[in-house]
Protein backbone atom coordinates (compact mmCIF):
# COMPACT_ATOMS: atom_id res chain seq x y z
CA UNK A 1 53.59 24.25 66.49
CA UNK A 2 57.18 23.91 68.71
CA UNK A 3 59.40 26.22 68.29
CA UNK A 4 62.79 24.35 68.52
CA UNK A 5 63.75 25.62 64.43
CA UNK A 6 62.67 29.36 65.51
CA UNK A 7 64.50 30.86 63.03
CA UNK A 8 66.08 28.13 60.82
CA UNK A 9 65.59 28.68 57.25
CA UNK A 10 66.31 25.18 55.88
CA UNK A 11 66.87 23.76 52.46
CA UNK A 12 66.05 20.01 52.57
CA UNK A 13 66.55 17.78 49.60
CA UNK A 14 64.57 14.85 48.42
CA UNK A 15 61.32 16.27 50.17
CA UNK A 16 58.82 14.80 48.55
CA UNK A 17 58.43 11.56 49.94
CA UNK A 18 59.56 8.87 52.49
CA UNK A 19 62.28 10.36 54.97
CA UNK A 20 62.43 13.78 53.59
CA UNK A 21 58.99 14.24 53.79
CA UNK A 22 59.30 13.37 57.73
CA UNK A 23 61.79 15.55 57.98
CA UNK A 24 59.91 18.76 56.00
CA UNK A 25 56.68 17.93 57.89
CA UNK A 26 58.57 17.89 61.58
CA UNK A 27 60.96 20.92 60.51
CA UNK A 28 57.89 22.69 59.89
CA UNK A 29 55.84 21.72 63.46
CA UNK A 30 58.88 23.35 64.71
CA UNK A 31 58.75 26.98 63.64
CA UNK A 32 61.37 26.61 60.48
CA UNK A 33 61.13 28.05 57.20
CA UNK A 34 61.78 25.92 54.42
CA UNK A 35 63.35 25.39 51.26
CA UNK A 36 62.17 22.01 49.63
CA UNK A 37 64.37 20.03 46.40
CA UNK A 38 63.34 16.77 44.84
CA UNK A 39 63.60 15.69 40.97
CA UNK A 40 59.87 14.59 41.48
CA UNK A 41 57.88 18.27 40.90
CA UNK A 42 54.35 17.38 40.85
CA UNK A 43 54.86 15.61 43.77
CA UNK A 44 56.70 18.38 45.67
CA UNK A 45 54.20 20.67 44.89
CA UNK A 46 51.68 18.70 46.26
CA UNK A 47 53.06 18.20 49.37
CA UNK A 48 54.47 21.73 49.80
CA UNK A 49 50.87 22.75 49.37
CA UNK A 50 49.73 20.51 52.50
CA UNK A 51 52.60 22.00 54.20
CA UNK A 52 51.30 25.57 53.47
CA UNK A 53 47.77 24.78 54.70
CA UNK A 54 49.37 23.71 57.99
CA UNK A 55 50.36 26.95 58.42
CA UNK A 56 54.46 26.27 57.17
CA UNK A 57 56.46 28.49 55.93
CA UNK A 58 57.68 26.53 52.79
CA UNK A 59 58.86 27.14 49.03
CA UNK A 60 60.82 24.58 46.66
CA UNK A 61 62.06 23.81 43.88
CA UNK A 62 62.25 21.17 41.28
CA UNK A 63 65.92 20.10 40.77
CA UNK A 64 68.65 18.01 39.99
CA UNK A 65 71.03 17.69 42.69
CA UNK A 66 73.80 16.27 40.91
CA UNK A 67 73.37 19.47 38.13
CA UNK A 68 75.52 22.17 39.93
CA UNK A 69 74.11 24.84 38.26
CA UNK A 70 70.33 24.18 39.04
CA UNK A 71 71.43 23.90 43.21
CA UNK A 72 73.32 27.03 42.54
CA UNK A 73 69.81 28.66 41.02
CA UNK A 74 67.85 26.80 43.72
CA UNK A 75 69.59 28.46 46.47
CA UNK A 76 69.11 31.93 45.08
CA UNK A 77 65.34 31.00 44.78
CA UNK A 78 65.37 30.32 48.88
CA UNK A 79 67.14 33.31 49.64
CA UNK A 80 65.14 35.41 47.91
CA UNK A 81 61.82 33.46 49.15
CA UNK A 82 62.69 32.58 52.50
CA UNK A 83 65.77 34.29 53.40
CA UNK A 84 69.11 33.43 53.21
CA UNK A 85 69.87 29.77 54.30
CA UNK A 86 71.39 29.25 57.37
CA UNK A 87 70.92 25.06 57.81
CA UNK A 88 71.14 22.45 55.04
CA UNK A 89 69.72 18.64 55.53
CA UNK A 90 71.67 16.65 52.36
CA UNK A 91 68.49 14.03 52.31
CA UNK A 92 68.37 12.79 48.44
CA UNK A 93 70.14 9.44 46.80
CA UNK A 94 69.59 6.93 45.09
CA UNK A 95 69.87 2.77 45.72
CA UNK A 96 72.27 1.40 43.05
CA UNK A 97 72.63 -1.97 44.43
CA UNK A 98 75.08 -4.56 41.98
CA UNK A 99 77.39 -6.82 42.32
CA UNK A 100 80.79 -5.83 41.18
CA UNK A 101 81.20 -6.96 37.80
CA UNK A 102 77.78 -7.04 36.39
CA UNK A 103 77.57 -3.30 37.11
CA UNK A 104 77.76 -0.86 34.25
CA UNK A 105 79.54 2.64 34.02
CA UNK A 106 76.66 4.35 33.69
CA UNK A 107 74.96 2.72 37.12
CA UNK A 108 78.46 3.74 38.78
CA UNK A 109 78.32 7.47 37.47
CA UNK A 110 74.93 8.13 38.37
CA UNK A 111 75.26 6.39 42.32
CA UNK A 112 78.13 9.15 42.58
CA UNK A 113 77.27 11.93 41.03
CA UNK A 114 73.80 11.95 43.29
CA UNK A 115 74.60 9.98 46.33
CA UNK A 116 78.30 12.25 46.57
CA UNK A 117 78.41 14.74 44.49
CA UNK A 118 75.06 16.03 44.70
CA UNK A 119 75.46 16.80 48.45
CA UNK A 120 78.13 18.59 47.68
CA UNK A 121 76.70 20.49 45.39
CA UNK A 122 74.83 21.58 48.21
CA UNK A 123 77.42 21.73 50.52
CA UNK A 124 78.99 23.97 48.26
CA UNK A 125 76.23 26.57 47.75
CA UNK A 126 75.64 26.71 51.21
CA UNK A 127 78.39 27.38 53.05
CA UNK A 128 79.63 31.02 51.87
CA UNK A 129 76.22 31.45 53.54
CA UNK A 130 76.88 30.40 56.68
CA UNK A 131 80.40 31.99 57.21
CA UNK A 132 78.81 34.82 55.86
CA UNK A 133 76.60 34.15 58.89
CA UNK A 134 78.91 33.08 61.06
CA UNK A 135 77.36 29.79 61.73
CA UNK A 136 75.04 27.17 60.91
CA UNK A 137 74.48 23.37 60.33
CA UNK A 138 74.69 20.63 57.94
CA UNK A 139 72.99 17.48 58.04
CA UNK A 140 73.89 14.77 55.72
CA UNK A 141 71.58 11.50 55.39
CA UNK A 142 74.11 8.83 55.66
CA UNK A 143 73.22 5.47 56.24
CA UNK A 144 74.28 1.83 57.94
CA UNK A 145 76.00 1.24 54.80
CA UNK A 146 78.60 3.81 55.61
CA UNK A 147 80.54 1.60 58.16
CA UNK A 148 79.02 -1.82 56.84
CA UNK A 149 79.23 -4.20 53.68
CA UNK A 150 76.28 -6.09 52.39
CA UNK A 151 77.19 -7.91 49.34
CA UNK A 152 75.99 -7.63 46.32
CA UNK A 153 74.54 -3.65 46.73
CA UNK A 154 78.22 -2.21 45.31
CA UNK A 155 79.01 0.63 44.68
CA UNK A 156 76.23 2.28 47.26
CA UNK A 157 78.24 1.70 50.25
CA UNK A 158 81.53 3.12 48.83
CA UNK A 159 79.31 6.48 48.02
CA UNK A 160 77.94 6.41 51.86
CA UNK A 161 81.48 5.32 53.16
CA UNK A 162 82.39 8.78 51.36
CA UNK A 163 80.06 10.70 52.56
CA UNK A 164 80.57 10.17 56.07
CA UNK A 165 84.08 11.06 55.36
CA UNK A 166 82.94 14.68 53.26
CA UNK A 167 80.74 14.84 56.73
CA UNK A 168 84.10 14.42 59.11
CA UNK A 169 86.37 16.31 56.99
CA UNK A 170 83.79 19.53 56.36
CA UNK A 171 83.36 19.14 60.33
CA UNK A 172 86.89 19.40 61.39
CA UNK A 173 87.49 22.40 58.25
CA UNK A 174 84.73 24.31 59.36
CA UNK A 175 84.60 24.55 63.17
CA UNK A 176 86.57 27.67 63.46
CA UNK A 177 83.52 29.08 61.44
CA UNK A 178 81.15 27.98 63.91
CA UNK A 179 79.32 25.60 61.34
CA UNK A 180 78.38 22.04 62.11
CA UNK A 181 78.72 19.37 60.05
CA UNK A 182 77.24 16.04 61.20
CA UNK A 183 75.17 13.16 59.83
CA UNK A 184 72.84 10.41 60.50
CA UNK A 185 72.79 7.04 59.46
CA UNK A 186 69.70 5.18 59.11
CA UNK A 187 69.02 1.43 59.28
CA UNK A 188 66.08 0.17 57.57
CA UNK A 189 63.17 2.80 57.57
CA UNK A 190 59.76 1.55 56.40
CA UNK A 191 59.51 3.92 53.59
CA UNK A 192 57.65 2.83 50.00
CA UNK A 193 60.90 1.80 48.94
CA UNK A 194 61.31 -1.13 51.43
CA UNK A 195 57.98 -1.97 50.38
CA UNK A 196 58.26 -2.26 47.18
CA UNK A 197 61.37 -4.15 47.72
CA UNK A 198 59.07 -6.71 49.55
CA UNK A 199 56.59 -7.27 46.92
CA UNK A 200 59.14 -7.93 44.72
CA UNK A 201 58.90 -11.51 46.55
CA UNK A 202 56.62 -14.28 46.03
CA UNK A 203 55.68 -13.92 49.05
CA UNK A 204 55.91 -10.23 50.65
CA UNK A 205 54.27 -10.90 53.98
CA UNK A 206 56.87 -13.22 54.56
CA UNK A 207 60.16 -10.85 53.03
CA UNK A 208 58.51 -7.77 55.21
CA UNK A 209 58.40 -10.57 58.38
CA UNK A 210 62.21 -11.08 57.78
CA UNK A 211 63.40 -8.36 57.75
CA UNK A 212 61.77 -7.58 60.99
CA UNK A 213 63.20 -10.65 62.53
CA UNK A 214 66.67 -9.09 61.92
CA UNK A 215 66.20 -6.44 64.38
CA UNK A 216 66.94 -6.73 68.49
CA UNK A 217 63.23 -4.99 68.57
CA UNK A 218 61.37 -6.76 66.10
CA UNK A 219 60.79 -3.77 64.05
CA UNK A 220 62.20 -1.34 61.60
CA UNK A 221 62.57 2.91 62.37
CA UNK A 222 59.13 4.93 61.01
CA UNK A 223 60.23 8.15 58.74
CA UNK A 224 59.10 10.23 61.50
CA UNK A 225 61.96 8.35 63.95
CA UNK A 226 64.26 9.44 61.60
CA UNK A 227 63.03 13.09 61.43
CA UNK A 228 62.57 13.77 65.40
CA UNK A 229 66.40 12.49 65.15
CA UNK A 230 67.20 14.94 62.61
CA UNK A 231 65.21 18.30 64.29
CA UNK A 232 68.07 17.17 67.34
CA UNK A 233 70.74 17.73 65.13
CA UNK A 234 69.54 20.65 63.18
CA UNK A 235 68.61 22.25 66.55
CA UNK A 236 70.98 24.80 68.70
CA UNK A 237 70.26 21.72 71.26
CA UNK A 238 73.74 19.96 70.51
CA UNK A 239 75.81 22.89 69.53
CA UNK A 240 79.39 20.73 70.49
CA UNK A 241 78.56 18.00 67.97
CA UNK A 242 80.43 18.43 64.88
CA UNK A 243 82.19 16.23 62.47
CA UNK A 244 80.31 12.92 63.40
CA UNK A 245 77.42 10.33 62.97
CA UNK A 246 74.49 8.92 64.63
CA UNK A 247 73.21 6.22 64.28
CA UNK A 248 69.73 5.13 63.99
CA UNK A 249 69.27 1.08 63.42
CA UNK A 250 67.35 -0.20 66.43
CA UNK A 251 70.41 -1.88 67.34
CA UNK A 252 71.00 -3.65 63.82
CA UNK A 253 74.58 -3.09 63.24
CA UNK A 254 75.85 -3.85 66.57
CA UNK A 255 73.98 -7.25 66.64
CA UNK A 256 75.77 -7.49 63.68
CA UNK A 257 79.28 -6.53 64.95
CA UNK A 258 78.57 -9.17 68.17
CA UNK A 259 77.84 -12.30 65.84
């Protein structure tokens, strides 16, 4: 075990698979204590209790986070457990991919309330903690869809497009407090999402081979790319970086940008 989370006690939400996983497993290699969310219980648990026999110090809970009230219970749960929060990593959405006018109200509401609203939920239960602190960090999971357009995956990239702006303007408000607020934005990761978007195609091999031919390096990021990325901005090791975004796409977006 590192020690570059030495005394981070860290809630991270949508933990129990794909990139919050990555980021729960490499928190925990790193000497944090943490504070686990996902919708997905069963599934939590069983990864939490992997985490425990790896010698982590790790507790969760099963929750909503686009239900204020249960994040609000949640976060009493990890202070009481783990001690009182000091970083937050806003990890859990949803795809709601459409095109415009086919898409119902309901799709719509749900995209916001979890992809926006839900992190700041959390946003807004942990905060008071850290000026009570007098410091700490936010990370929100953005993605390449915050500063691009695909067609035909509205309204996702107008919730990501938001985010990054709750991620700027949370930045800039809290500074004086000493509290970082950045994000990352992800390109493709090979998560079981991506692969179950490939075999949804006749021919998967071939959807899977595509997609890697988009990319300057031939591949896509692994979760765990993501996560080392994340422990970086989580860590004391950037403490000037506030109110911004890195980007992790192999390149993607700026091949993009040059065509």
């Amino acid at each position: 075990m590192a020690d570059r989370l030495i005394g981070k006690r860290i809630v991270v939400t949508g933990a129990a698979q794909g990139i919050g996983l990555a980021i729960a497993q490499c928190f925990g290699r790193e000497g944090a204590a943490l504070f686990l969310i996902d919708t997905d219980g069963a599934l939590l648990e069983k990864e939490v209790l992997a985490l425990r026999e790896s010698g982590v110090t790790v507790s969760f809970a099963q929750a909503d986070i686009s239900d204020a009230k249960a994040i609000e219970n949640a976060f009493l749960q990890a202070d009481a457990e783990i001690g009182q929060i000091n970083a937050l990593v806003n990890n859990a959405g949803i795809n709601v991919f459409s095109k415009p006018l086919e898409m119902d109200d309901e799709a719509w509401n749900r995209c916001f309330d979890v992809n926006l609203k839900g992190a700041w939920n959390c946003c807004k239960a942990v905060l008071p903690r850290l000026i009570e602190q007098g410091g700490g960090a936010i990370l929100n999971i953005a993605s390449t869809h915050s500063f691009t357009i695909i067609p035909h995956t509205f309204p996702y990239p107008l919730a990501k497009h938001a985010l990054l702006g709750m991620t700027k303007s949370l930045g800039l408000e809290y500074a004086p407090q000493q509290i970082r607020v950045n994000a990352i934005a992800p390109g493709y990761v090979l998560t079981q999402k991506n692969v179950d978007y490939w075999n949804s195609f006749p021919a998967p091999e071939a959807a899977k081979a595509e997609t890697m031919r988009l990319h300057p390096g031939g591949r896509i990021a692994s979760t765990q790319e993501i996560a080392m990325a994340a422990v970086f901005m989580i860590s004391d090791e950037c403490p000037f970086m506030t109110a911004t975004c890195l980007t992790i796409d192999g390149g993607l977006s700026v091949l993009q940008h040059a065509v």
